[in-house]
N, C-alpha and C. Protein backbone atom coordinates (compact mmCIF):
# COMPACT_ATOMS: atom_id res chain seq x y z
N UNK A 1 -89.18 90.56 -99.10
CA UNK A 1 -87.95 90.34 -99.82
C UNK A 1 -86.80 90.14 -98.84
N UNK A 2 -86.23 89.56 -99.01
CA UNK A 2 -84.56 89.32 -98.65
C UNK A 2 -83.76 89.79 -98.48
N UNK A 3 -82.92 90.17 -97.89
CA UNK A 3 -82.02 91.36 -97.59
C UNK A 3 -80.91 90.70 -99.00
N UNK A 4 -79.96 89.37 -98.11
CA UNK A 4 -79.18 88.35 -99.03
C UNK A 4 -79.65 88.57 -100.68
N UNK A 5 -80.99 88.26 -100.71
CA UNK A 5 -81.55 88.16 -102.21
C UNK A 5 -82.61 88.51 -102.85
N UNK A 6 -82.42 89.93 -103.38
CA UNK A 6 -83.47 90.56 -103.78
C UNK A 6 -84.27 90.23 -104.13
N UNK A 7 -84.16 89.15 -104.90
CA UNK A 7 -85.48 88.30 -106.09
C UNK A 7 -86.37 87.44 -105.69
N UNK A 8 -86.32 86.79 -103.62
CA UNK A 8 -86.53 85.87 -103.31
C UNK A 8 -88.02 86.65 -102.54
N UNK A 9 -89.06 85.81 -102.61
CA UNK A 9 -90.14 86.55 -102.66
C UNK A 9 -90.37 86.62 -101.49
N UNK A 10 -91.38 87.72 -101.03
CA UNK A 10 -91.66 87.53 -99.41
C UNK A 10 -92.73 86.01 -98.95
N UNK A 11 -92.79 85.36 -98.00
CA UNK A 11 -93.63 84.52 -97.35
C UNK A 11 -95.16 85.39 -97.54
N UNK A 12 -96.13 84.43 -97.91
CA UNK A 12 -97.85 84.94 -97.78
C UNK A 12 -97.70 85.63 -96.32
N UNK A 13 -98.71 86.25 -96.33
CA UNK A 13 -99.23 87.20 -95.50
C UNK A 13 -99.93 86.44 -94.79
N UNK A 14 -100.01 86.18 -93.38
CA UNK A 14 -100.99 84.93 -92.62
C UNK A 14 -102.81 85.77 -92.53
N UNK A 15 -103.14 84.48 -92.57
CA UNK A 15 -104.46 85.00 -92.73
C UNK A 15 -105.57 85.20 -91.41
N UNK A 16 -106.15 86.35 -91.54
CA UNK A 16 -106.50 86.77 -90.09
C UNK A 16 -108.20 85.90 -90.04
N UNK A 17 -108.03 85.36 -88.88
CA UNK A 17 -108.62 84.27 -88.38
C UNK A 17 -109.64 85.00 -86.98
N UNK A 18 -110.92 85.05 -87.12
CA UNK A 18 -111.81 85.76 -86.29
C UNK A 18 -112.53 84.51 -85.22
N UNK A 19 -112.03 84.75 -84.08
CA UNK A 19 -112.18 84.26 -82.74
C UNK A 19 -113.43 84.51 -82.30
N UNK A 20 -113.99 83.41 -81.88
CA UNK A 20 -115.53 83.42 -81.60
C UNK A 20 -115.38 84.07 -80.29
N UNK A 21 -116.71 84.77 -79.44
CA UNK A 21 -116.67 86.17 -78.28
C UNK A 21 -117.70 85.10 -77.34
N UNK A 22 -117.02 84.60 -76.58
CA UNK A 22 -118.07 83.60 -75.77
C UNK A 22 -118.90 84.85 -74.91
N UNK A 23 -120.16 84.53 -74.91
CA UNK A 23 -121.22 85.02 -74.16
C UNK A 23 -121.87 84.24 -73.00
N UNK A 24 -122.06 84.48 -71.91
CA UNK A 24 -122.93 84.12 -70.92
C UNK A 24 -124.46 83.69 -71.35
N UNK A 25 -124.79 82.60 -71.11
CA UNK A 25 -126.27 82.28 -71.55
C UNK A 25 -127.40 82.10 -70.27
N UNK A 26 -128.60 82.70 -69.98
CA UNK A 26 -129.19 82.23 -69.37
C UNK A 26 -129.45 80.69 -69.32
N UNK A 27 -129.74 80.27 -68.36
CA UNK A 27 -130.08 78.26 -68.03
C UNK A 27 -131.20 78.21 -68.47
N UNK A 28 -131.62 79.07 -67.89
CA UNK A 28 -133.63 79.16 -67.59
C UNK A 28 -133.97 79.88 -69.39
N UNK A 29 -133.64 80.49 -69.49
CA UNK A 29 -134.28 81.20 -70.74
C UNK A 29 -133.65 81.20 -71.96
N UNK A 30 -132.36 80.92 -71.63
CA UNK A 30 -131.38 80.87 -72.98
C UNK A 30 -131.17 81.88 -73.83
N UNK A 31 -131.52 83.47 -73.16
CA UNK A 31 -130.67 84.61 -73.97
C UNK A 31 -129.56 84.60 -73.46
N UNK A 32 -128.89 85.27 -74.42
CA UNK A 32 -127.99 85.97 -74.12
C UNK A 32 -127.67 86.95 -73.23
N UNK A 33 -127.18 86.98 -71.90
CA UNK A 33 -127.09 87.99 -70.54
C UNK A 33 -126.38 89.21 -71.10
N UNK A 34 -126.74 90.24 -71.18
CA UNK A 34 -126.24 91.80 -71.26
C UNK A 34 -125.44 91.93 -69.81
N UNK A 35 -125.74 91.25 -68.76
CA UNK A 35 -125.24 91.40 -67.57
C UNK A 35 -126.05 90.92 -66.49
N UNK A 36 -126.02 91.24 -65.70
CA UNK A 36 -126.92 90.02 -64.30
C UNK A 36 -127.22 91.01 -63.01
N UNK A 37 -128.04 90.91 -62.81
CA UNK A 37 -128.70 91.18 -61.36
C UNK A 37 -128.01 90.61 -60.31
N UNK A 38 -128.13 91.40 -59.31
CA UNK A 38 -127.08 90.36 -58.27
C UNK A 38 -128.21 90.67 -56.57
N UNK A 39 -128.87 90.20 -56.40
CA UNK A 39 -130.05 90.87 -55.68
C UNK A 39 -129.26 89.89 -53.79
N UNK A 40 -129.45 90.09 -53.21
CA UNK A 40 -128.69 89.33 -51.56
C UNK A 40 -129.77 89.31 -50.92
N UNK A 41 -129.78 88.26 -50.24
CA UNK A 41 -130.93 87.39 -49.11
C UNK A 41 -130.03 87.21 -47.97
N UNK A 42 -131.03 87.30 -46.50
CA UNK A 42 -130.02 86.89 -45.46
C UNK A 42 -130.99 86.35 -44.77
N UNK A 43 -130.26 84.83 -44.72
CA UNK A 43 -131.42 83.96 -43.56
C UNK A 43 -130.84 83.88 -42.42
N UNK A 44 -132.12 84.19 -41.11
CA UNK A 44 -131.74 84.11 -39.98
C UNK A 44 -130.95 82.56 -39.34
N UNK A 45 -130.17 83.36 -38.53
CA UNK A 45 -129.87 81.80 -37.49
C UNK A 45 -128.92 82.34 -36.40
N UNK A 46 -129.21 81.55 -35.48
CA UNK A 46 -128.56 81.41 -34.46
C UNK A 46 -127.17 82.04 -34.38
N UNK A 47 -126.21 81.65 -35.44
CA UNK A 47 -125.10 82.74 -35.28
C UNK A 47 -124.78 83.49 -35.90
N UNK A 48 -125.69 84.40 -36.52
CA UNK A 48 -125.81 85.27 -37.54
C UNK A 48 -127.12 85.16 -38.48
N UNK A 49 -127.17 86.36 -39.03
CA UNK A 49 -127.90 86.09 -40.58
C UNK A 49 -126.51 85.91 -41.53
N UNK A 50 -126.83 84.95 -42.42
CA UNK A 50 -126.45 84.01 -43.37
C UNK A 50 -126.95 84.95 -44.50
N UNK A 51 -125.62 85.65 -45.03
CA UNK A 51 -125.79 86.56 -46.43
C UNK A 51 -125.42 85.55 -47.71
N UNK A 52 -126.32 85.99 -48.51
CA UNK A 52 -125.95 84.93 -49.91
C UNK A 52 -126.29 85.56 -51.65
N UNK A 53 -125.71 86.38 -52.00
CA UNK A 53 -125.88 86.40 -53.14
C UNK A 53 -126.29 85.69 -53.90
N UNK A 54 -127.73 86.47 -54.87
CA UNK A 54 -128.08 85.60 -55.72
C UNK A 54 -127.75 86.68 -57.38
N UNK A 55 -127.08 85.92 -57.87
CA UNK A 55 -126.90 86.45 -59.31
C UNK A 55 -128.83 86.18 -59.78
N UNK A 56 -129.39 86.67 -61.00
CA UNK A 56 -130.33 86.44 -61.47
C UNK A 56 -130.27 86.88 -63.09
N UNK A 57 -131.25 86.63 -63.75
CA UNK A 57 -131.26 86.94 -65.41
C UNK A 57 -132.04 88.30 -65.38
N UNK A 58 -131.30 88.95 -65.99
CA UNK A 58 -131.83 90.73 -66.20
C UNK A 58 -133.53 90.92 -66.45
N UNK A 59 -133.66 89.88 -67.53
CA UNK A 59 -134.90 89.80 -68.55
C UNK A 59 -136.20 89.72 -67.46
N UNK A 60 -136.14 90.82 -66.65
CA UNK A 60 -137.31 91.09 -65.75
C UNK A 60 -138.63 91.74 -66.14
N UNK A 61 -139.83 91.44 -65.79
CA UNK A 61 -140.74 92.02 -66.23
C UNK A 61 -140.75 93.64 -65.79
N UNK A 62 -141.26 94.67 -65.94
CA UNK A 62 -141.82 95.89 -65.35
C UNK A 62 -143.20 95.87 -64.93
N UNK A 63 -143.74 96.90 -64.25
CA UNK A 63 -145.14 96.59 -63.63
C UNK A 63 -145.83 96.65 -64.69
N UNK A 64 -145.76 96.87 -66.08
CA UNK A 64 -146.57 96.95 -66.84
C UNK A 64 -146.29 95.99 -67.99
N UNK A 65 -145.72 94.87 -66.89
CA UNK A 65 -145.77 93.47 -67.91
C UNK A 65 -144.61 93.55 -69.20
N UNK A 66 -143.76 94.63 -69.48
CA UNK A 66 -142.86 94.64 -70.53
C UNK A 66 -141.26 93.90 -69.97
N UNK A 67 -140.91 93.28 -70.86
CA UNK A 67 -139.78 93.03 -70.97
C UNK A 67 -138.46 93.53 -71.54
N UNK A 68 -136.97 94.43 -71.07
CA UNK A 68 -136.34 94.93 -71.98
C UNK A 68 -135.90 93.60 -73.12
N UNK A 69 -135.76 94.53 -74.51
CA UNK A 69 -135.50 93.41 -75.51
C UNK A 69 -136.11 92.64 -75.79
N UNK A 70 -137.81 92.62 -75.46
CA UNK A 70 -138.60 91.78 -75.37
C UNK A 70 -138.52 90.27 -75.39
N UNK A 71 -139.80 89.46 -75.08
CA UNK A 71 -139.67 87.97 -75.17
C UNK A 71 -140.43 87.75 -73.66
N UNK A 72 -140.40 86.77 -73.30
CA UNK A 72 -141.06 86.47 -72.41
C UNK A 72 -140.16 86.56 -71.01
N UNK A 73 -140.58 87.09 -69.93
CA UNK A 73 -139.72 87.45 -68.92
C UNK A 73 -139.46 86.45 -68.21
N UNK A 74 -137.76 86.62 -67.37
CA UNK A 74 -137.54 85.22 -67.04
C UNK A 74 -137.25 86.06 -65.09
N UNK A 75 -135.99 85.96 -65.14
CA UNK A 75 -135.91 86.97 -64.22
C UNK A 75 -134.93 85.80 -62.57
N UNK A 76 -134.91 84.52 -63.10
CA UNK A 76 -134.62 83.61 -62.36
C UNK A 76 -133.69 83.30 -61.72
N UNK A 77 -133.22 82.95 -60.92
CA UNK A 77 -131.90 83.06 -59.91
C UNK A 77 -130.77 81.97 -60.73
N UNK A 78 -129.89 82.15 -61.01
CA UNK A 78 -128.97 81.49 -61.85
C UNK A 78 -127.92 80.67 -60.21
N UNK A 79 -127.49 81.23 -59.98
CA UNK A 79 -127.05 80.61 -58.52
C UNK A 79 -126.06 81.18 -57.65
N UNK A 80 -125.91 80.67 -56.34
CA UNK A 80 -125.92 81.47 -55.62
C UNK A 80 -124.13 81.03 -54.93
N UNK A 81 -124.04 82.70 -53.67
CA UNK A 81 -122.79 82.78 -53.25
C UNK A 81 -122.89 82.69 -51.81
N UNK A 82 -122.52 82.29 -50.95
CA UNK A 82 -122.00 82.45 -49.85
C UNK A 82 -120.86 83.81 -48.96
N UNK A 83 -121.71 84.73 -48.85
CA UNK A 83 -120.73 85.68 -48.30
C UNK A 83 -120.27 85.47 -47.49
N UNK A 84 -121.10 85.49 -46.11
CA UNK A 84 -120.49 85.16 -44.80
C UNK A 84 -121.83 85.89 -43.73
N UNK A 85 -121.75 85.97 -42.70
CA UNK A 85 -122.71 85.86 -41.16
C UNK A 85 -122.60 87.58 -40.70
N UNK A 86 -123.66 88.11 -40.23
CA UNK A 86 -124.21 89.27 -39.96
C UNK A 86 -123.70 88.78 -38.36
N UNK A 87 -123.26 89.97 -37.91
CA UNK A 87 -123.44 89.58 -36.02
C UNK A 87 -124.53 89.37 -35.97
N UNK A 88 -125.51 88.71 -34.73
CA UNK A 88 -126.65 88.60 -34.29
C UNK A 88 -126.91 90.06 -33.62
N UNK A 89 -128.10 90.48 -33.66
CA UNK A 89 -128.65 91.47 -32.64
C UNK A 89 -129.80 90.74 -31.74
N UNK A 90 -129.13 90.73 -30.54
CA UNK A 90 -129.77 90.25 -29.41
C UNK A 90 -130.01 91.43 -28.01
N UNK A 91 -131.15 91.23 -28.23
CA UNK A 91 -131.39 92.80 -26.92
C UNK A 91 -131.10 92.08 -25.79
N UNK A 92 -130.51 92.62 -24.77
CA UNK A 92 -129.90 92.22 -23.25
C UNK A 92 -130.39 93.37 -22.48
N UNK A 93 -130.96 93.03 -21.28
CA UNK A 93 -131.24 94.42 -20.41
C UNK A 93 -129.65 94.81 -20.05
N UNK A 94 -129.95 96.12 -19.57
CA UNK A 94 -128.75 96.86 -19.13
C UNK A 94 -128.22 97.19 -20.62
N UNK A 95 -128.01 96.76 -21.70
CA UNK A 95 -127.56 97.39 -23.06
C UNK A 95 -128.08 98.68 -23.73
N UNK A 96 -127.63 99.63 -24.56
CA UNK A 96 -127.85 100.50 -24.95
C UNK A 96 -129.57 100.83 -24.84
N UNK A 97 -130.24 101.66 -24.87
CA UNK A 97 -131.76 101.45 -25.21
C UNK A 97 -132.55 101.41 -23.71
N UNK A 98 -131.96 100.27 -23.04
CA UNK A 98 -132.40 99.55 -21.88
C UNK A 98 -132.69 100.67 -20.86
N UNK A 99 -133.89 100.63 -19.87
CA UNK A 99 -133.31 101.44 -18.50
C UNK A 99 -134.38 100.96 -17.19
């Protein structure tokens, strides 16, 4: 109502409108991710080991072949990160260890 005019009706009430909840989908398997594995590899080289995160899909088997949430287990590397280089460990005589 109106302050000016009592009689003048209020505007509708807007109508509540429900927003879809985007979810993460596996590539490989196409569930729905509860969340992700994040497992790291480091390949050797010359100026360092080369660290790299690999995200992966949860839906891993157990040793006894079960899957959580069942379905067929996927477990697959979705893709990967670039951290950055490990110093090298290179033994030198005369260095720690050495005698």
């Amino acid at each position: 109502m109106s302050e000016q005019n009592p009689t003048q009706k209020a505007p509708p009430a807007p109508e509540i409108i429900e927003l879809p909840v985007p979810h993460a989908i596996c590539p490989h398997c196409g569930r729905v991710l509860p969340g992700m594995n994040v497992l790291t590899m480091e390949l050797p080289t010359p100026k360092g080991g080369m660290i790299w995160m690999l995200p992966s899909c949860p839906f891993i088997a157990d040793p006894d072949g079960n899957v959580p949430g069942g379905g067929e287990p996927c477990g697959k590397i979705i893709g990967t990160h670039f951290v950055g280089y490990n110093t090298p460990q290179i033994a030198r005589p005369g260095a720690a260890g050495w005698s």
